[in-house]
C-alpha atoms as a PDB file:
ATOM      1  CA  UNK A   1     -32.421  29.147  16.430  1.00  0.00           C
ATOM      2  CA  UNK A   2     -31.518  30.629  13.040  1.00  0.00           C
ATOM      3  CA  UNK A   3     -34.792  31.466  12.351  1.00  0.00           C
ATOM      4  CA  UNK A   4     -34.505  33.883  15.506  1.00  0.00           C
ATOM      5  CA  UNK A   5     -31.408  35.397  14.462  1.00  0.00           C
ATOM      6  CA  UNK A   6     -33.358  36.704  11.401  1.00  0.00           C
ATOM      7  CA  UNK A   7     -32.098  34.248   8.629  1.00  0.00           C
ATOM      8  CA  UNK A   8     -35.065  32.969   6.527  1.00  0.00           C
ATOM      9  CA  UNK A   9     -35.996  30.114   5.785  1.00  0.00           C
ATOM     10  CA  UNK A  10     -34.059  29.710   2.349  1.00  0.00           C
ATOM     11  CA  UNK A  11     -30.830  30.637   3.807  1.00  0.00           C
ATOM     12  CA  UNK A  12     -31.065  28.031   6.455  1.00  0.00           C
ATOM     13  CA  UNK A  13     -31.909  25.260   4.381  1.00  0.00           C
ATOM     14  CA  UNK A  14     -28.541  26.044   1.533  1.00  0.00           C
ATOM     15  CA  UNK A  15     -26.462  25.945   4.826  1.00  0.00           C
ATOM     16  CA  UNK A  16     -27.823  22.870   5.974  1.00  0.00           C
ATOM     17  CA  UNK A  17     -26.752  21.638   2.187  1.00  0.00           C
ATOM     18  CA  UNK A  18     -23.775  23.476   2.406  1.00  0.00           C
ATOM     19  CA  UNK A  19     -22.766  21.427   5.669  1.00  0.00           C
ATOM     20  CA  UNK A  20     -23.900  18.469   4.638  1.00  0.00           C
ATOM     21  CA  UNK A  21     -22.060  18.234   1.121  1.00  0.00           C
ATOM     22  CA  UNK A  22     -18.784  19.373   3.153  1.00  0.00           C
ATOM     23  CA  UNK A  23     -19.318  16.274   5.738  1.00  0.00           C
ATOM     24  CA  UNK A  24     -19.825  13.939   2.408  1.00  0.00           C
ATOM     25  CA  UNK A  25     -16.968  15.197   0.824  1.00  0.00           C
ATOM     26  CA  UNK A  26     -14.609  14.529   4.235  1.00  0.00           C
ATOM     27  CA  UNK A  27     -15.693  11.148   4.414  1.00  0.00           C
ATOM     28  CA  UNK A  28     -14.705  10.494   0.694  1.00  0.00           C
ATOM     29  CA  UNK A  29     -11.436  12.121   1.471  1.00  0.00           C
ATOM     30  CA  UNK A  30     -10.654   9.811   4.504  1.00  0.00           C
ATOM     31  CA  UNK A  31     -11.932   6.620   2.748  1.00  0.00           C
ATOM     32  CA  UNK A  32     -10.028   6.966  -0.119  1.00  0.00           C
ATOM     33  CA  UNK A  33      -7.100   8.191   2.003  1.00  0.00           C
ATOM     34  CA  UNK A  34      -7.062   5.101   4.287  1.00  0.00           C
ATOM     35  CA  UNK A  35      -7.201   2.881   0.841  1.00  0.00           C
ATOM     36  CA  UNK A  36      -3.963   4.703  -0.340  1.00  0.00           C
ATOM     37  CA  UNK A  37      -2.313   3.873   3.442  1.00  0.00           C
ATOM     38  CA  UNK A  38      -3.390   0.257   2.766  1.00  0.00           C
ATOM     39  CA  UNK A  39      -2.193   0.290  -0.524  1.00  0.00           C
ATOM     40  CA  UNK A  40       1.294   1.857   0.296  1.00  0.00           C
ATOM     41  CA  UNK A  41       1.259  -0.771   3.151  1.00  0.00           C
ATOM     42  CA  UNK A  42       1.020  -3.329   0.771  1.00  0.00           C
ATOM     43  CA  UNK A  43       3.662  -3.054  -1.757  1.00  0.00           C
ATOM     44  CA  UNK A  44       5.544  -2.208   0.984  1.00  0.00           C
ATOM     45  CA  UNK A  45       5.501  -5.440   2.413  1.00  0.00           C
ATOM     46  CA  UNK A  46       6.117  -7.050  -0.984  1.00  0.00           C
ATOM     47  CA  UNK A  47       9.350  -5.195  -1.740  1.00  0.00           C
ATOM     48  CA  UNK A  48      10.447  -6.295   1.541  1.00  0.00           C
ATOM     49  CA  UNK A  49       9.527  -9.963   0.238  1.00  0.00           C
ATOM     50  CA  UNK A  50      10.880  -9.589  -3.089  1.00  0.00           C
ATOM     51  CA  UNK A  51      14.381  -7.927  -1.550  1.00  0.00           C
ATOM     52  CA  UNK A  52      14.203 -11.555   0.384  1.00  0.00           C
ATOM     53  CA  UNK A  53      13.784 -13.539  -2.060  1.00  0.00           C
ATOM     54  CA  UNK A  54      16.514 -11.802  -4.486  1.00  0.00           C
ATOM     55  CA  UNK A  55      18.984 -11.868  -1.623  1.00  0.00           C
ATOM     56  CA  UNK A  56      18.436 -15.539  -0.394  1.00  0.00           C
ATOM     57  CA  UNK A  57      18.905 -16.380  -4.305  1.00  0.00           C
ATOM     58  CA  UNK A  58      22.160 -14.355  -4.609  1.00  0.00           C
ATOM     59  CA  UNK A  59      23.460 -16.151  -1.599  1.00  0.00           C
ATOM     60  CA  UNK A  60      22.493 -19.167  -2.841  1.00  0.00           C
ATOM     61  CA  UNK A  61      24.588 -18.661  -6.162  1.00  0.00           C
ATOM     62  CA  UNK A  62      27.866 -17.261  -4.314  1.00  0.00           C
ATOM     63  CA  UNK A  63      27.636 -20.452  -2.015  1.00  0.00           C
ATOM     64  CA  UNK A  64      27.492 -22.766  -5.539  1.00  0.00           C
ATOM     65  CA  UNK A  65      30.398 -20.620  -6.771  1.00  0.00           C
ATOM     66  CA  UNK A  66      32.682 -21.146  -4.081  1.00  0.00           C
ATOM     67  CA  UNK A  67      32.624 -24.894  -4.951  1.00  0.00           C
ATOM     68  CA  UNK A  68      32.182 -25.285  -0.917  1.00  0.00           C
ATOM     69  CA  UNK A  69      29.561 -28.106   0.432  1.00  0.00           C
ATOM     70  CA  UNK A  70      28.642 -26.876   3.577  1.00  0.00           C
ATOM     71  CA  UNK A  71      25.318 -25.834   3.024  1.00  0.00           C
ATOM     72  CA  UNK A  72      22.426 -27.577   0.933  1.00  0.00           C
ATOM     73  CA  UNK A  73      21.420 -26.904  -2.369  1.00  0.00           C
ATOM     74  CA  UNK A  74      18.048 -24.530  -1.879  1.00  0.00           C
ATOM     75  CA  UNK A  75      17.486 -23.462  -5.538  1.00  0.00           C
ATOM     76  CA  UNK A  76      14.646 -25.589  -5.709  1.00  0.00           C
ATOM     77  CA  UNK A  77      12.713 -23.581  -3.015  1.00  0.00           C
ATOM     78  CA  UNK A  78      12.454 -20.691  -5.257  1.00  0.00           C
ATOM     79  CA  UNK A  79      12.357 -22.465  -9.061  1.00  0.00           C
ATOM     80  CA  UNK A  80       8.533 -21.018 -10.251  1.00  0.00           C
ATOM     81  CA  UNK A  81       8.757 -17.787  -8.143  1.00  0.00           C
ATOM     82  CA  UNK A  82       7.780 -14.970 -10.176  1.00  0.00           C
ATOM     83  CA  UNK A  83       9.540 -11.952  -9.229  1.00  0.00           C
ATOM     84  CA  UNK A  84       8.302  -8.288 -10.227  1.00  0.00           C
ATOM     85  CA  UNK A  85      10.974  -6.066 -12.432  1.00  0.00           C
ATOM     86  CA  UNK A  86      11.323  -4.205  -9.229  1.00  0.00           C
ATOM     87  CA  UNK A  87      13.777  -6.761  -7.832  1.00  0.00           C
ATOM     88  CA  UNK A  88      16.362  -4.646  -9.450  1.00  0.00           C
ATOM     89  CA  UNK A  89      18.195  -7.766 -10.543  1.00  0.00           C
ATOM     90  CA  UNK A  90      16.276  -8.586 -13.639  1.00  0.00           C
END
């Protein structure tokens, strides 16, 4: 069809390059796009755990502080956790 419209042969194969390199080149951009959604996901989710786990702690030391016996002593649930510098607390 190009080849009608008086193109040669040259010209039609560097646009078939052309428009394949641009198709490669969106694919990267989407792959590596949905990686950074998955990513973002990710820590999301684990702030979310780590805000948790800080706030169940604090609540856990104002309960010992009041000196009142209501509730059980939970400490032990969290003794071991490791909890990333972004907890804000540390």
């Amino acid at each position: 069809m190009l080849k009608d419209a008086g193109y040669t042969d040259r010209e039609v194969k560097n646009a078939i390059k052309d428009k394949q390199k641009a198709r490669r080149q969106r694919s990267l951009s989407k792959l590596s796009l949905s990686f950074m959604i998955q990513t973002n996901v990710k820590a999301s989710r684990t702030e979310k755990k780590v805000g948790r786990a800080v706030r169940n702690m604090d609540r856990i030391k104002r309960k010992q502080n009041d000196g009142s016996e209501l509730f059980y002593d939970r400490s032990a649930i969290y003794s071991g956790w490791w909890l990333p510098f972004s907890a804000h607390y540390f």
